[in-house]
Structure formats: C-alpha cells, structure tokens
C-alpha atoms as a PDB file:
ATOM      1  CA  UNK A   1      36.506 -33.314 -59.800  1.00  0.00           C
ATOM      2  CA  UNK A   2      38.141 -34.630 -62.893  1.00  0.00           C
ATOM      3  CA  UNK A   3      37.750 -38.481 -60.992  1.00  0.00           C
ATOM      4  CA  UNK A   4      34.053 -37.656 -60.598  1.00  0.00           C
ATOM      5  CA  UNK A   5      34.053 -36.530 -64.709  1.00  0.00           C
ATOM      6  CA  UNK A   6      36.048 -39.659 -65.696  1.00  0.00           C
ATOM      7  CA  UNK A   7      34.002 -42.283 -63.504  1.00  0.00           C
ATOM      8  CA  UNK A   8      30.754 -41.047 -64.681  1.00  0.00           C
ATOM      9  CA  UNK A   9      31.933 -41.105 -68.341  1.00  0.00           C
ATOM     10  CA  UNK A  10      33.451 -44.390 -67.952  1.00  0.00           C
ATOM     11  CA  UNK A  11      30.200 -45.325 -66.251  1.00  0.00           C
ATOM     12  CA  UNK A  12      27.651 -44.448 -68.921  1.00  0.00           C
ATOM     13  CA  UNK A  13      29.801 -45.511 -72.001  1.00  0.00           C
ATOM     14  CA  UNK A  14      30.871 -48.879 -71.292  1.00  0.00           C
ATOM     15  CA  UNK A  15      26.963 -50.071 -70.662  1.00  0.00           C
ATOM     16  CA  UNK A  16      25.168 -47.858 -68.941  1.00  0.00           C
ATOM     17  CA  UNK A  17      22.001 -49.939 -68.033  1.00  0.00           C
ATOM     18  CA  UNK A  18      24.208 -52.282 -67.447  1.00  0.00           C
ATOM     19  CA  UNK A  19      26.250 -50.633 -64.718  1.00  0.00           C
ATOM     20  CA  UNK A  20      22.927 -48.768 -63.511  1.00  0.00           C
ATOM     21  CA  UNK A  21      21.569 -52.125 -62.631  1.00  0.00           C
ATOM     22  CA  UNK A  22      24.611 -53.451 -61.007  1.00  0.00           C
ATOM     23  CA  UNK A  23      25.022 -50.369 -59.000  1.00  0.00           C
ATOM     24  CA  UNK A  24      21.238 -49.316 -57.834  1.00  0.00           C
ATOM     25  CA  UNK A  25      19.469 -52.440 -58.242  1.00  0.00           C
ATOM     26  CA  UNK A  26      21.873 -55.044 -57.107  1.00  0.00           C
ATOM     27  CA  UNK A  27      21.123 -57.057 -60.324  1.00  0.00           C
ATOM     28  CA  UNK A  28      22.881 -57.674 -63.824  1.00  0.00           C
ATOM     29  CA  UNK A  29      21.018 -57.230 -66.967  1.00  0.00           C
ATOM     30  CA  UNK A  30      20.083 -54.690 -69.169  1.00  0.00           C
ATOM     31  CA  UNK A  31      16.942 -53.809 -67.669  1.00  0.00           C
ATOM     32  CA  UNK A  32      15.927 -50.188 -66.780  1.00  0.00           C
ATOM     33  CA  UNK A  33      15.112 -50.789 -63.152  1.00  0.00           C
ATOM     34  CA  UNK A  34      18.427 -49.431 -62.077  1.00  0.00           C
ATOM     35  CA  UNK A  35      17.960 -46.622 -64.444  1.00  0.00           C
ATOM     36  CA  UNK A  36      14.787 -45.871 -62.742  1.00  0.00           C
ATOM     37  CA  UNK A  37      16.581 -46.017 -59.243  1.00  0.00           C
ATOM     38  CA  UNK A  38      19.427 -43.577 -60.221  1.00  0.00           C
ATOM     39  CA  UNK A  39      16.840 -41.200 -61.808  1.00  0.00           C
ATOM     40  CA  UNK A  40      14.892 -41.186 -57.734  1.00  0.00           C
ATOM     41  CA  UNK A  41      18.462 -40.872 -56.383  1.00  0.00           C
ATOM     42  CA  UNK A  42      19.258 -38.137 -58.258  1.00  0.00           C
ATOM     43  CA  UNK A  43      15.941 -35.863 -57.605  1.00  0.00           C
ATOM     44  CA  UNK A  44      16.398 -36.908 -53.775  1.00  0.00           C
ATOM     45  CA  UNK A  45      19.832 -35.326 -54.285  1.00  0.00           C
ATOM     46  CA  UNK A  46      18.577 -32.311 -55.847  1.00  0.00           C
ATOM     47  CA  UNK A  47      15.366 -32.012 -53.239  1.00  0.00           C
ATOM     48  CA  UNK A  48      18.135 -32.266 -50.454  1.00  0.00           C
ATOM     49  CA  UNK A  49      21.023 -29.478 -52.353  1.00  0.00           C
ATOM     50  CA  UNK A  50      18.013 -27.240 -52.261  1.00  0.00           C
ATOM     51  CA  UNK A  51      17.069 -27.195 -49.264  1.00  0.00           C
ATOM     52  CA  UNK A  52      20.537 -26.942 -47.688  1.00  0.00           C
ATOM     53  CA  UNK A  53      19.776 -23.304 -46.965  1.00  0.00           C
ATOM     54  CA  UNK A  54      20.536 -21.826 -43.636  1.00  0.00           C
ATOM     55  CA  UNK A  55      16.847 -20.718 -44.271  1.00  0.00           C
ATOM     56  CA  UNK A  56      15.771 -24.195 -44.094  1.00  0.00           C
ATOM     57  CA  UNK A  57      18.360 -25.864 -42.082  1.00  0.00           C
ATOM     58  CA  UNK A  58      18.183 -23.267 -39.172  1.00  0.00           C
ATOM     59  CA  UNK A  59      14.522 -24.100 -37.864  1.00  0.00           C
ATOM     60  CA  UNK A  60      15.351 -27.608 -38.230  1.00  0.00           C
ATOM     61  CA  UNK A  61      18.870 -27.148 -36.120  1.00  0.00           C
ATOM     62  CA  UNK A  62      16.112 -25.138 -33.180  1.00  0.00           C
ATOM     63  CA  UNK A  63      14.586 -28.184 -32.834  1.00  0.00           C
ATOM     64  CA  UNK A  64      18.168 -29.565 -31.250  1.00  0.00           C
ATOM     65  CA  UNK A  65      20.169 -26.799 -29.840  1.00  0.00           C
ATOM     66  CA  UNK A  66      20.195 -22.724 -29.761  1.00  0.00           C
ATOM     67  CA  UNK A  67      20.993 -21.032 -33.026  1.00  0.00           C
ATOM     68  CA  UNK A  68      23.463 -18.631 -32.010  1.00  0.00           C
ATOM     69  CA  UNK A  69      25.316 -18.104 -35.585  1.00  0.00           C
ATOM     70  CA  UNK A  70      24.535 -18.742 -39.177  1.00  0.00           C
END
C-alpha cells in the first residue's frame, strides 16, 4: 500500500500531464489526452469494483458452470 501511495504521489508531482500522457496515451507532451484516458480508466475501474458482487457475478458464473457456493 504505501508503494501504491508513494508512486502515485511521485506520479502527479513531478508532471502529471506529463506522465499521464506517457503512460495512457503513449505520447510525450503536456497535453490532456492522457489525462482524459486515466479519467475513462478510472470510472471503468469503479463500474467494474461495483459490480464485483456475488449478486452480480453469480448469474454471470451460471452462464459457465453450476453455482454451488457463494
């Protein structure tokens, strides 16, 4: 956890548009396109940490196999 922390503080104050771009949009600069790209990545992780519920995951794991424990 405290690598995670550090990283993303290292990250964002040592040019973070900068390191956005070279990370998410595969281009230097200082251009918000990567910005834009982390912001998507970020709801997509959210949307996904959601639904990670045995509610949600359960029907899905029917489609594959018998359910037999949650």
């Amino acid at each position: 956890m405290l690598f995670i922390i550090g990283h993303v503080t290292l990250v964002l104050t040592t040019g973070a548009l900068h390191n956005l771009n070279s990370m998410f949009a595969a281009k230097g600069g200082d251009t918000w396109v990567g910005f834009w790209f982390f912001v998507g990545a970020m709801v997509i992780v959210a949307i996904g940490w959601v639904a990670a519920r045995p509610l949600v995951l359960a029907p899905i794991a029917r489609l594959f196999g018998r359910v037999s424990e949650r």
